[in-house]
N, C-alpha and C. Protein backbone atom coordinates (compact mmCIF):
# COMPACT_ATOMS: atom_id res chain seq x y z
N UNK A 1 0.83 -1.18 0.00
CA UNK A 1 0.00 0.00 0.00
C UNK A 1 0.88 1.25 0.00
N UNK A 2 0.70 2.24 -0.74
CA UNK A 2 1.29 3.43 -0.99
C UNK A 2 0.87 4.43 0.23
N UNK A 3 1.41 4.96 0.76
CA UNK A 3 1.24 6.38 1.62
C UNK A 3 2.04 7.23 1.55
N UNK A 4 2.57 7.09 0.45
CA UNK A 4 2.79 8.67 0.21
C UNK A 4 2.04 9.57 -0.19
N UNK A 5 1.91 10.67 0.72
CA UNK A 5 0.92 11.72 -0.07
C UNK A 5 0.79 12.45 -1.55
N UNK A 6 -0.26 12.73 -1.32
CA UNK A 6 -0.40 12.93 -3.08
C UNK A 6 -0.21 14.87 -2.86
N UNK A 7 -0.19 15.50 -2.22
CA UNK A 7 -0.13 16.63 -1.90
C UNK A 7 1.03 16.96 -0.49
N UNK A 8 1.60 18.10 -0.97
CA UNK A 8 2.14 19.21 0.79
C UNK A 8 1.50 19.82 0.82
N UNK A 9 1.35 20.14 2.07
CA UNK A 9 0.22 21.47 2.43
C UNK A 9 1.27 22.50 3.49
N UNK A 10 1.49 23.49 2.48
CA UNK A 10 2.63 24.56 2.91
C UNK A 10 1.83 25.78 2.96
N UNK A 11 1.77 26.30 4.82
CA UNK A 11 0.69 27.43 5.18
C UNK A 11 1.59 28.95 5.06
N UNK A 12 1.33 29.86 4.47
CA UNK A 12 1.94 31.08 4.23
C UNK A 12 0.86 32.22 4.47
N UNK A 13 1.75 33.27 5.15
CA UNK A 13 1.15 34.06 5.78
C UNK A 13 1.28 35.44 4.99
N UNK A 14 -0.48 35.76 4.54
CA UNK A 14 -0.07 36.98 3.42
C UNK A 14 -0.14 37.77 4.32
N UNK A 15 0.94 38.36 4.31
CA UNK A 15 1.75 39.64 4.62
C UNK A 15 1.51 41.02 3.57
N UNK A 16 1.96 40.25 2.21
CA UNK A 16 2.64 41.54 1.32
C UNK A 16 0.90 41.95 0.69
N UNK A 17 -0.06 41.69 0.92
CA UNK A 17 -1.56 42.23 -0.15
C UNK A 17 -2.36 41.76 1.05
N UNK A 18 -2.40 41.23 2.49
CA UNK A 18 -3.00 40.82 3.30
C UNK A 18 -2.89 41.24 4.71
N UNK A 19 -3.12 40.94 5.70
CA UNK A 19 -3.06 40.68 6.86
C UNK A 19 -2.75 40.01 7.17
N UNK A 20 -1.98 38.83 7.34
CA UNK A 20 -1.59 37.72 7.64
C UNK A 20 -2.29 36.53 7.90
N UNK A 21 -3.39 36.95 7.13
CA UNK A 21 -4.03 35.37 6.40
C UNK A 21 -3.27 34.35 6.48
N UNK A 22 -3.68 33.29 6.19
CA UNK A 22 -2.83 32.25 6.10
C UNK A 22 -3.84 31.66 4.66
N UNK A 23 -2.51 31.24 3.65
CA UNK A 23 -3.23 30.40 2.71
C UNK A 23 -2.60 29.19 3.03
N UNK A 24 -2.92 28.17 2.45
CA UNK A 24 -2.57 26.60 2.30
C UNK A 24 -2.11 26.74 1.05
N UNK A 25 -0.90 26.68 0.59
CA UNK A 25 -0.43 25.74 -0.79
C UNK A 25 -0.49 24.47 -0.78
N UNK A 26 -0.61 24.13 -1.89
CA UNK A 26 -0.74 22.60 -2.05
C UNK A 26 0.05 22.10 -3.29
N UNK A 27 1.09 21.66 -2.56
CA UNK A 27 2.36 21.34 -3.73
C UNK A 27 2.04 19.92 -4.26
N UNK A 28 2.09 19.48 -5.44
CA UNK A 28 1.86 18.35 -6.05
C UNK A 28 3.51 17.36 -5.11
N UNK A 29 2.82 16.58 -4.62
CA UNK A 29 4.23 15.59 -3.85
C UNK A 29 4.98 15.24 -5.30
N UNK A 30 4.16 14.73 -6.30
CA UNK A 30 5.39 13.66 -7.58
C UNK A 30 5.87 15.03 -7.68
N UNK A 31 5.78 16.39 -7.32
CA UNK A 31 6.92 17.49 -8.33
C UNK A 31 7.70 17.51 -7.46
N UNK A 32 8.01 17.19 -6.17
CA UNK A 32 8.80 17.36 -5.15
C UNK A 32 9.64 16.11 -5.42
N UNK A 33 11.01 16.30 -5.87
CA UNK A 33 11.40 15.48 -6.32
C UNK A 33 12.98 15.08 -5.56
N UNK A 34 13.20 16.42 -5.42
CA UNK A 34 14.49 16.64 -4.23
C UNK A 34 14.63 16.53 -3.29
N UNK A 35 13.80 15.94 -2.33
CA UNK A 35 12.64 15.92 -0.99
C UNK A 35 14.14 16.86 0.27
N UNK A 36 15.47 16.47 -0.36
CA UNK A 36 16.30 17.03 0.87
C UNK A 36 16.60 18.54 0.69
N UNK A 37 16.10 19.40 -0.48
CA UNK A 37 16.11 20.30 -0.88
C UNK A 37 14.90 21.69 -0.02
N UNK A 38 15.48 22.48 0.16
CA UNK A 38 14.58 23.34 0.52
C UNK A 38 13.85 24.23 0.31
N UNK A 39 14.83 24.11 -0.46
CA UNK A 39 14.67 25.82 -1.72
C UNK A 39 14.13 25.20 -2.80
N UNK A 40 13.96 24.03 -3.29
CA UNK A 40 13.34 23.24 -4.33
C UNK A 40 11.80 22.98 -4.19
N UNK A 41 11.48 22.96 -2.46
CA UNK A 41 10.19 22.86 -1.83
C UNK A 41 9.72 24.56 -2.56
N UNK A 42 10.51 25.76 -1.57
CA UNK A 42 10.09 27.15 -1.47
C UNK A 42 9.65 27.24 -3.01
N UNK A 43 10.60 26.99 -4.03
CA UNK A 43 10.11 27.05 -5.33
C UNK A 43 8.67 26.81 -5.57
N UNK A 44 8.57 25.65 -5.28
CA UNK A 44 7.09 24.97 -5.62
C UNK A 44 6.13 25.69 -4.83
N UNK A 45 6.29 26.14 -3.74
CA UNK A 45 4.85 26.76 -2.84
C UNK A 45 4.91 28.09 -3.83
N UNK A 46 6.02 29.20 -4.50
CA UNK A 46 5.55 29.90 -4.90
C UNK A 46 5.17 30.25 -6.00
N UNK A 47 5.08 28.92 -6.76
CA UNK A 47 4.33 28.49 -7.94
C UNK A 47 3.22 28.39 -7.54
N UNK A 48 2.79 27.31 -6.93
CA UNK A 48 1.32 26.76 -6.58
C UNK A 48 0.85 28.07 -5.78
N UNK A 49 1.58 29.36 -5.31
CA UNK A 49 0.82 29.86 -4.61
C UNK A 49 -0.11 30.72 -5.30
N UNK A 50 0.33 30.91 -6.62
CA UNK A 50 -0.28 31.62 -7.41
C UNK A 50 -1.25 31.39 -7.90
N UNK A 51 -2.98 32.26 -8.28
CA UNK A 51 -4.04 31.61 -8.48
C UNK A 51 -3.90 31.21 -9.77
N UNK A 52 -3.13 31.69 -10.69
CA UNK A 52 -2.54 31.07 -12.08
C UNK A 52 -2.74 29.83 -11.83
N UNK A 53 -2.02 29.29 -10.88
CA UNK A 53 -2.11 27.51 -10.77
C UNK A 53 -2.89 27.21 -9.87
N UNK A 54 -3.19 27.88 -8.67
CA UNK A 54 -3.89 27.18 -7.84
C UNK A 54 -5.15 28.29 -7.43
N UNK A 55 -5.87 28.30 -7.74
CA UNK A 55 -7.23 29.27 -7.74
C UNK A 55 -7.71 29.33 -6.22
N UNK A 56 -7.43 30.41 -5.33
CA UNK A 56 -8.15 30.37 -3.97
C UNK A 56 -8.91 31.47 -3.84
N UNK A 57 -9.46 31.75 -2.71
CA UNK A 57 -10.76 33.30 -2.78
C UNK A 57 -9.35 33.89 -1.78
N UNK A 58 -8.26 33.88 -2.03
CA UNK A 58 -7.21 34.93 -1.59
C UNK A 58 -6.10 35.54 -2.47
N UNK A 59 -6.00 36.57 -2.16
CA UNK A 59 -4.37 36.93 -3.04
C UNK A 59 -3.30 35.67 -3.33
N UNK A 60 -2.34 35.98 -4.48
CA UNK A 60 -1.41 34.95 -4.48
C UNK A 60 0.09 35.33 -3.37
N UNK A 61 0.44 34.26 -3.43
CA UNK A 61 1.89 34.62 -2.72
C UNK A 61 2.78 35.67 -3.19
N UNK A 62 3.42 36.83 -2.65
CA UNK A 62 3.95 37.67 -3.52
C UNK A 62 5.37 37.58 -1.79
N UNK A 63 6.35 38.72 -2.51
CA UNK A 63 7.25 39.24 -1.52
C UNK A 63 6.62 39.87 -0.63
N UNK A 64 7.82 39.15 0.87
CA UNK A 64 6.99 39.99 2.03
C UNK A 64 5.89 38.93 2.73
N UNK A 65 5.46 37.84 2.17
CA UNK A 65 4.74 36.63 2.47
C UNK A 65 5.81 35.55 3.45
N UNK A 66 5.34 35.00 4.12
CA UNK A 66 6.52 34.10 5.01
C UNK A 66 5.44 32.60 5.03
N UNK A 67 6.49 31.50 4.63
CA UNK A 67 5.81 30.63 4.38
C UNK A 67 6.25 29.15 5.92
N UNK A 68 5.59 28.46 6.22
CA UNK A 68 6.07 27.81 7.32
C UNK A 68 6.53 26.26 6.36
N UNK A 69 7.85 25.82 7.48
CA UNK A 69 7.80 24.50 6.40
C UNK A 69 8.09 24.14 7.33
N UNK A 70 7.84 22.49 7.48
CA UNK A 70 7.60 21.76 8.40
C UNK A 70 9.15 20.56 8.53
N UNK A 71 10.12 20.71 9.40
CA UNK A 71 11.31 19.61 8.98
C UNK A 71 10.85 18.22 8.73
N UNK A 72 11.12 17.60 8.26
CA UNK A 72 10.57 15.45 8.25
C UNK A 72 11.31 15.02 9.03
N UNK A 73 10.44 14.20 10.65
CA UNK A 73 11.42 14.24 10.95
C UNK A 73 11.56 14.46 12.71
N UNK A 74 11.47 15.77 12.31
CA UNK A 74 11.72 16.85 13.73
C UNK A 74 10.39 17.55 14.17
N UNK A 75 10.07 17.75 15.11
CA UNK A 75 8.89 18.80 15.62
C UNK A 75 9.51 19.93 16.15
N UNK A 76 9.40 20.61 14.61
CA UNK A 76 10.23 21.91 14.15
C UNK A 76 9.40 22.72 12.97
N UNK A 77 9.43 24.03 13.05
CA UNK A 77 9.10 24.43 11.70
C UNK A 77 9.99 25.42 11.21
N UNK A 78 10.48 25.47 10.10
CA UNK A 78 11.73 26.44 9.59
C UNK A 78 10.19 28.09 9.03
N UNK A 79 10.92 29.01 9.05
CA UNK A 79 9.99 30.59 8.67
C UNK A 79 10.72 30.81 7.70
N UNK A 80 10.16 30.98 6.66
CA UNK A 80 11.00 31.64 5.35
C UNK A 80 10.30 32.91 4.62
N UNK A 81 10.98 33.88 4.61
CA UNK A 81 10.70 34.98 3.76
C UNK A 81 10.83 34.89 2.32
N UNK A 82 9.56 35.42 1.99
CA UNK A 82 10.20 35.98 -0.01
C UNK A 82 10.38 37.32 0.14
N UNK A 83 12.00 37.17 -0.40
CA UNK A 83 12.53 38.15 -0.34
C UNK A 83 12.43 38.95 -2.09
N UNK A 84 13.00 39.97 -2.34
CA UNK A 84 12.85 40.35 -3.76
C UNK A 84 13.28 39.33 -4.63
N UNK A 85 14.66 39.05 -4.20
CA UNK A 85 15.05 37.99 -5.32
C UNK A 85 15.40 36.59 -4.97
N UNK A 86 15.23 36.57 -3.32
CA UNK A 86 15.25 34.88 -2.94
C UNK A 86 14.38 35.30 -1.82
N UNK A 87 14.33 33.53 -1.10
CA UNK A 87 13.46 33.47 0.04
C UNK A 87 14.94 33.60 1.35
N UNK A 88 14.72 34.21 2.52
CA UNK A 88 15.44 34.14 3.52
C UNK A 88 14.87 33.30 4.99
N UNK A 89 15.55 32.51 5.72
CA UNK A 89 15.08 32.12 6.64
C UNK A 89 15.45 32.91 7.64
N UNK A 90 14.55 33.39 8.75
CA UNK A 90 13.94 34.18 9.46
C UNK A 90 13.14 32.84 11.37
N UNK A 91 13.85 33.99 12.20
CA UNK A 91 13.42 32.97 13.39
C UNK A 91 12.06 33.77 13.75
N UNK A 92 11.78 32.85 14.93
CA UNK A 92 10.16 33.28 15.78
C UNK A 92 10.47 34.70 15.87
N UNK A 93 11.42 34.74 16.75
CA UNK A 93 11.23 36.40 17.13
C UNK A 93 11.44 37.42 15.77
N UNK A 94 11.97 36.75 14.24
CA UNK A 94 12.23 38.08 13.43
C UNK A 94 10.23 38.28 13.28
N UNK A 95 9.93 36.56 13.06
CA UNK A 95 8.49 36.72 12.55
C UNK A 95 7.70 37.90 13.39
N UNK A 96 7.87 37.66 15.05
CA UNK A 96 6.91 38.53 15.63
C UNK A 96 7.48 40.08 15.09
N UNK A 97 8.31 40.25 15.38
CA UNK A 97 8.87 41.44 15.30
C UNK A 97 8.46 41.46 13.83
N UNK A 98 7.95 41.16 12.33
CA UNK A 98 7.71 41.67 11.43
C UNK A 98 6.11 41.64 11.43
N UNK A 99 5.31 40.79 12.10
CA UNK A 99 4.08 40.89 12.38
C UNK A 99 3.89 42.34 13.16
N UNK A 100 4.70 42.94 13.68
CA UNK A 100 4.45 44.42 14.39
C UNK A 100 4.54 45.15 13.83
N UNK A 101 5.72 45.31 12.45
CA UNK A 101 5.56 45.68 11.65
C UNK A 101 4.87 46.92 11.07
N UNK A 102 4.81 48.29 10.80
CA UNK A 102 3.71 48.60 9.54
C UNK A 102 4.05 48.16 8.22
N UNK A 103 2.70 48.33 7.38
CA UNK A 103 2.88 48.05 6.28
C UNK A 103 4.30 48.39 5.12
N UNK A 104 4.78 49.82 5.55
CA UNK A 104 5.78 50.50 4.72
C UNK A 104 7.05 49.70 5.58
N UNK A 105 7.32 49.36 6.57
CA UNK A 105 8.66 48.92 7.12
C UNK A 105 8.80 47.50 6.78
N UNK A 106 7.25 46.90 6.48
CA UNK A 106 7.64 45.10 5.83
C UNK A 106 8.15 45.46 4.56
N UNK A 107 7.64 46.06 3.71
CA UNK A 107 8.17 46.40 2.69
C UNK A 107 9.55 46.88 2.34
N UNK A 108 10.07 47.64 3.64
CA UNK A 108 11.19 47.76 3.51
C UNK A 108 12.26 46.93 3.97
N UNK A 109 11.75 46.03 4.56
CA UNK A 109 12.83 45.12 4.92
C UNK A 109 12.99 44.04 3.49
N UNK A 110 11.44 43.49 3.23
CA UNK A 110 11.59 42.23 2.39
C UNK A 110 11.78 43.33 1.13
N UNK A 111 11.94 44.44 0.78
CA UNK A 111 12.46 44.63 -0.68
C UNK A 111 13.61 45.05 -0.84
N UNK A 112 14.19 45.76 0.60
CA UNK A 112 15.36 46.70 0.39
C UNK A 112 16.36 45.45 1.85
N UNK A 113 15.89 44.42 2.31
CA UNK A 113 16.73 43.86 3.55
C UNK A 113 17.54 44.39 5.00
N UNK A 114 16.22 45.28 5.00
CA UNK A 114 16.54 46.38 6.50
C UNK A 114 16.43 45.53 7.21
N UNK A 115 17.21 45.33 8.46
CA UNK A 115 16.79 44.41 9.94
C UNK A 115 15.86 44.12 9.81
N UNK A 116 15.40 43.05 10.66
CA UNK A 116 13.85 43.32 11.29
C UNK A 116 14.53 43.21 13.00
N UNK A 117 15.23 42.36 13.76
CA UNK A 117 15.91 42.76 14.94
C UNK A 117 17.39 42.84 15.05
């Protein structure tokens, strides 16, 4: 019997067009092919996050969005930023501290890479 899932379900928090919604991506598992890769995962959530591919009643993933990924494994979750031109990993406290955030200072961190602490 097969159990491997047929889907990931990678929760990201719109930040950059939201409030910190949370959407669900749903990465096709057969495209996940690198499984030790991380940035091969981040790729795929910000494909699928888009309603281009994956149609939700929310904005798509853009910069400034922080997506949670879950280790295999560990009872752990890694925080990753989209940054302008990559994703950055980011701890609990950068998250709270960018959840405090205003709108113009997320922006300036995830476009221009100002602190967040």
């Amino acid at each position: 019997m097969n159990t491997t899932p047929k889907t990931i379900i990678v929760p990201v928090h719109l930040f950059a067009f939201g409030k910190g919604e949370i959407r669900n991506v749903s990465v096709p598992a057969d495209e996940f092919v690198d499984i030790n890769s991380t940035n091969a995962l981040l790729d795929l959530v910000f494909r699928y996050g888009q309603n281009d591919f994956q149609s939700l009643p929310l904005v798509s993933i853009s910069v400034g969005d922080i997506a949670e990924i879950s280790v295999s494994g560990k009872d752990e979750t890694e925080l990753w930023i989209i940054m302008a031109f990559e994703w950055k990993r980011i701890t609990i406290e950068q998250f709270e501290a960018y959840k405090a955030m205003n709108r113009n200072e997320q922006w300036q961190f995830a476009y221009k890479g100002r602190d967040l602490i």
